[in-house]
Protein backbone atom coordinates (compact mmCIF):
# COMPACT_ATOMS: atom_id res chain seq x y z
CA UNK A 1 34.49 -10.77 -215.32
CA UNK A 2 31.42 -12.54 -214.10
CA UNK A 3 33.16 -15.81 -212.86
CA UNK A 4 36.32 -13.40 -211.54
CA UNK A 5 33.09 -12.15 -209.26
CA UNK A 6 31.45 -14.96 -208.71
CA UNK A 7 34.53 -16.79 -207.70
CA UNK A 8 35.58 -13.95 -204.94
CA UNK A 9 32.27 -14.21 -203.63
CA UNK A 10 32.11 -17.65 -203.40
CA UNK A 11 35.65 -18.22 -201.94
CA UNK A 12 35.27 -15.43 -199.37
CA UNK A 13 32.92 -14.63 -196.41
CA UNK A 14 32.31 -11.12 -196.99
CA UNK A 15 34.45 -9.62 -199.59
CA UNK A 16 33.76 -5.63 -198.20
CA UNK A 17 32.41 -6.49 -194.83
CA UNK A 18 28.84 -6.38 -193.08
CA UNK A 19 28.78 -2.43 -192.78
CA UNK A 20 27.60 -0.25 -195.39
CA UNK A 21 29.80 2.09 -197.18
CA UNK A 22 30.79 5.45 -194.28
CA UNK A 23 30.12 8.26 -196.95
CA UNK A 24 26.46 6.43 -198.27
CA UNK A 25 25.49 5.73 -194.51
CA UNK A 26 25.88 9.47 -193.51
CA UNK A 27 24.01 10.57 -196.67
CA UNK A 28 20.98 7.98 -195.90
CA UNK A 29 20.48 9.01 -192.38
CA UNK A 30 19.91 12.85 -193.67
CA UNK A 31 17.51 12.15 -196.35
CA UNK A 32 13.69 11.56 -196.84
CA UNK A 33 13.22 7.78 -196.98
CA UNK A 34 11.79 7.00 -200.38
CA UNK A 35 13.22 4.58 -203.60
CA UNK A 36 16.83 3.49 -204.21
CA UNK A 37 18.73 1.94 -206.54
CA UNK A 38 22.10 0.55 -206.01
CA UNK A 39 23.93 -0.25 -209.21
CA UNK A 40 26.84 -3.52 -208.84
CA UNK A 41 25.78 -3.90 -205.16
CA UNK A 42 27.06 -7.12 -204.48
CA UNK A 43 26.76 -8.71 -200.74
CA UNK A 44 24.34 -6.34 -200.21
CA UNK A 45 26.29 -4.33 -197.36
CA UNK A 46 24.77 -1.11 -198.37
CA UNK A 47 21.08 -2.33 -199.70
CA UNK A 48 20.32 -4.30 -196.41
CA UNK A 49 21.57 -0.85 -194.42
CA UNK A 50 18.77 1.07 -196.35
CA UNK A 51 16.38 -1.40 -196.02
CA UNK A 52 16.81 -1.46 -192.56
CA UNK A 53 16.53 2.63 -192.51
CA UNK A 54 13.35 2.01 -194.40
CA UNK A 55 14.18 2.50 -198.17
CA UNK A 56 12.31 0.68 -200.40
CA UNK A 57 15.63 -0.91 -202.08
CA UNK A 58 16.09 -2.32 -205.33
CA UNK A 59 19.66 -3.85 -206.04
CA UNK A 60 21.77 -5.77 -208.74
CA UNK A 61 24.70 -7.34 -209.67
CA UNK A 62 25.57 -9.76 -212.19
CA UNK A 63 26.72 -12.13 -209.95
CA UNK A 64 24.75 -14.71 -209.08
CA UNK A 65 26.49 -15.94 -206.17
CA UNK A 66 26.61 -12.06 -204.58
CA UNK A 67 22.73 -11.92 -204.94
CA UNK A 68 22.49 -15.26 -203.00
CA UNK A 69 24.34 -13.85 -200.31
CA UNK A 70 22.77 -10.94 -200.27
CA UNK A 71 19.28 -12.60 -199.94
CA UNK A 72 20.65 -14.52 -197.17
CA UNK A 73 22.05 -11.35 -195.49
CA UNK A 74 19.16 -9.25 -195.58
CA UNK A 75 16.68 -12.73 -194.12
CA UNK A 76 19.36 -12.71 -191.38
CA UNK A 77 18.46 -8.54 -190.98
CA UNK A 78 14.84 -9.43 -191.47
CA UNK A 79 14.57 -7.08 -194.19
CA UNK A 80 13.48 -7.40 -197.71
CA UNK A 81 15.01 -6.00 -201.00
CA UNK A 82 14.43 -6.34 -204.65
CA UNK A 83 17.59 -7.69 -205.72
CA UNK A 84 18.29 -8.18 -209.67
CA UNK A 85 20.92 -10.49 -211.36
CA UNK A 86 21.63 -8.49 -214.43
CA UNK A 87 24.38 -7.20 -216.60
CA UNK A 88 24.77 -3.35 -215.88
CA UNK A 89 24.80 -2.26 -219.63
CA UNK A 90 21.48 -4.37 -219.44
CA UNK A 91 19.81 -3.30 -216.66
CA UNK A 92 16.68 -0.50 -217.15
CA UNK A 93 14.13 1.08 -215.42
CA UNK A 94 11.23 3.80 -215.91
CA UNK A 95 12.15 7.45 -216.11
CA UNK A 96 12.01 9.16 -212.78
CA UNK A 97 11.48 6.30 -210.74
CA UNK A 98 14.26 6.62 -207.78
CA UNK A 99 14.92 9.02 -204.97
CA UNK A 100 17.89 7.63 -204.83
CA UNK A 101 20.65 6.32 -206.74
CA UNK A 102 24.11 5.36 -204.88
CA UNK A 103 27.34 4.01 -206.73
CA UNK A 104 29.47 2.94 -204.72
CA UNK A 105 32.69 1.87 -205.85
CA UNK A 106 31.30 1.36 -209.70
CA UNK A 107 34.12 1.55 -212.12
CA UNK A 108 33.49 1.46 -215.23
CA UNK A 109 35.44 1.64 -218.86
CA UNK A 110 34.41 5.52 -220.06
CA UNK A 111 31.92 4.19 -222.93
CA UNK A 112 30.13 2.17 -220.72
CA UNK A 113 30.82 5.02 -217.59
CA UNK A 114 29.09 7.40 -220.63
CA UNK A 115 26.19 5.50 -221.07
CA UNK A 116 25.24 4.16 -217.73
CA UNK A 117 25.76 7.48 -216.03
CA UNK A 118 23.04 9.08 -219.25
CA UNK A 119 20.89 6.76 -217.71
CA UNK A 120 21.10 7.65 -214.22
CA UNK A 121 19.60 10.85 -214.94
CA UNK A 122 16.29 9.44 -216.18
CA UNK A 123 15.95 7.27 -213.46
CA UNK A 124 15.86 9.65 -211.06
CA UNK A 125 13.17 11.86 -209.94
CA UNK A 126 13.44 15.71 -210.44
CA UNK A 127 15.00 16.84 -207.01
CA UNK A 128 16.53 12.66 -206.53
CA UNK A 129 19.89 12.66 -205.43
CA UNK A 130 22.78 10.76 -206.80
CA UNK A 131 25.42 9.65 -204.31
CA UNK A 132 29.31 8.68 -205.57
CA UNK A 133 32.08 7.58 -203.96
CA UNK A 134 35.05 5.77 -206.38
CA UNK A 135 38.49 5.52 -206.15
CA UNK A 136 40.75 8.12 -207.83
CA UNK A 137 43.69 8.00 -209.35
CA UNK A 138 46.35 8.32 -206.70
CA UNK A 139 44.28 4.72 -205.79
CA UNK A 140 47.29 3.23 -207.83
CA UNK A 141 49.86 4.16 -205.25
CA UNK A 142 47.58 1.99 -202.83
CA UNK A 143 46.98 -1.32 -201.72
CA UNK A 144 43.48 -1.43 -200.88
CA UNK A 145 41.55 -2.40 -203.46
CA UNK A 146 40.39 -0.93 -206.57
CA UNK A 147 40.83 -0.72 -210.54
CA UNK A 148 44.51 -0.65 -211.63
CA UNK A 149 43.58 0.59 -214.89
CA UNK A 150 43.63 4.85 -215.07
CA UNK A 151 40.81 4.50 -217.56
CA UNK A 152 38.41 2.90 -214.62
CA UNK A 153 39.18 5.34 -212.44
CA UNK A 154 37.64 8.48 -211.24
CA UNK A 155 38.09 12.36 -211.23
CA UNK A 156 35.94 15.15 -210.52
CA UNK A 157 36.48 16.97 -213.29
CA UNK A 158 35.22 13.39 -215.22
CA UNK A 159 32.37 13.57 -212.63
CA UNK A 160 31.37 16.75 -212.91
CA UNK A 161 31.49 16.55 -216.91
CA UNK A 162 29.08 13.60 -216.51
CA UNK A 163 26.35 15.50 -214.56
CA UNK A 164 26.85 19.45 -214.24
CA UNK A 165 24.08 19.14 -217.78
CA UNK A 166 21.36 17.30 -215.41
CA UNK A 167 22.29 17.40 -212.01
CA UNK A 168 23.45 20.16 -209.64
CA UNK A 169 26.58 19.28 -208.34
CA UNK A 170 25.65 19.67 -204.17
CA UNK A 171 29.17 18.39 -203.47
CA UNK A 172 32.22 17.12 -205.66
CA UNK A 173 35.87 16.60 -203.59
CA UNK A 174 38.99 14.28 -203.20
CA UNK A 175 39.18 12.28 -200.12
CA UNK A 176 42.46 10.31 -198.19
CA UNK A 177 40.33 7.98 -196.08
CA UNK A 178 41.22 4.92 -193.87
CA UNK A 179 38.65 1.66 -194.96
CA UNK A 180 37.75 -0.93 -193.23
CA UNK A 181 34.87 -2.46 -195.39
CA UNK A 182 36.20 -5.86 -195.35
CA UNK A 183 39.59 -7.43 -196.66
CA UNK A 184 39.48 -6.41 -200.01
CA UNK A 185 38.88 -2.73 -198.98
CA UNK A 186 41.56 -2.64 -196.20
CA UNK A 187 43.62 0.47 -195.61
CA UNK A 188 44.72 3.91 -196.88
CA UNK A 189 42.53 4.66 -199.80
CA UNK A 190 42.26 7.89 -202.45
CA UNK A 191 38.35 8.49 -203.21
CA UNK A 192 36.19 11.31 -204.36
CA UNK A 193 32.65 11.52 -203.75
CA UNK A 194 29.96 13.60 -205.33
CA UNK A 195 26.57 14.42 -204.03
CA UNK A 196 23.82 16.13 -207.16
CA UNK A 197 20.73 17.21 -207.01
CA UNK A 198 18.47 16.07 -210.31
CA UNK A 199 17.70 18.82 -211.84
């Protein structure tokens, strides 16, 4: 998976565009600016937008070629963020240190999905906010972009049995949006996005 990455980033200019993700730019702009994490970030679309808000931003991938860019995106922004190369079953940090974590477009098997999203809830502070947005599973009836395995994809009753235990779920719904976050992202699209409160 790691060269499949590396290889898209490489052989494109900016796989999801230069604009952070709609649904994460409308939750930013409401909230206290603090710490954020953002899990599988590649370009940096979405880290360089909360930088810019004045997040203190830390970011990874495991792609080493998507944290170059990202570097060079946020230099060209004249930001700074603390960007990781890292596998995500690797990556760790200390117990209720974020405001913030945002995954966008994260798919993940369900172990791993189990796991990583166990973790989430230590890193965040008590009263931190986790922002979602994945592709469900009508995604497979469309053409732009996303997992086209059912296991990698998203539900909010899968979402809500992930959390409800350490989070209160603020907001949990299905969404038929248009993207435009670059051409890999391009076009009708079946999402759902959660907001939760740490509890």
């Amino acid at each position: 998976m790691k060269a499949f990455w590396d290889e898209r980033y490489t052989n494109n200019e900016m796989v999801y565009g230069y604009k952070p993700n709609r649904f994460l730019e409308d939750q930013l702009e409401e909230l206290p600016k603090g710490k954020i994490l953002l899990p599988a970030e590649g370009e940096g679309r979405n880290a360089i937008f909360a930088a810019k808000l004045g997040w203190q931003v830390h970011a990874f991938d495991f792609s080493d070629v998507a944290q170059q860019k990202a570097l060079a995106f946020a230099k060209l922004n004249q930001v700074e963020v603390n960007y990781e190369v890292v596998d995500l079953a690797q990556f760790n940090a200390p117990e209720k240190s974020f405001d913030v974590i945002a995954l966008i477009y994260v798919h993940l098997k369900p172990d791993l999905r189990n796991s990583f999203h166990q973790k989430i809830a230590r890193w965040l502070k008590p009263g931190g906010k986790l922002i979602l947005e994945a592709f469900n599973l009508k995604q497979l009836n469309n053409l732009s972009g996303g997992p086209k395995d059912e296991d990698m994809l998203y539900s909010r009753s899968m979402l809500k049995s992930d959390f409800s235990q350490t989070f209160k779920i603020d907001y949990c719904g299905d969404v038929t949006l248009w993207l435009e976050e670059g051409p890999f992202h391009e076009g009708k699209a079946d999402v759902v996005r959660l907001i939760a409160t740490k509890i």
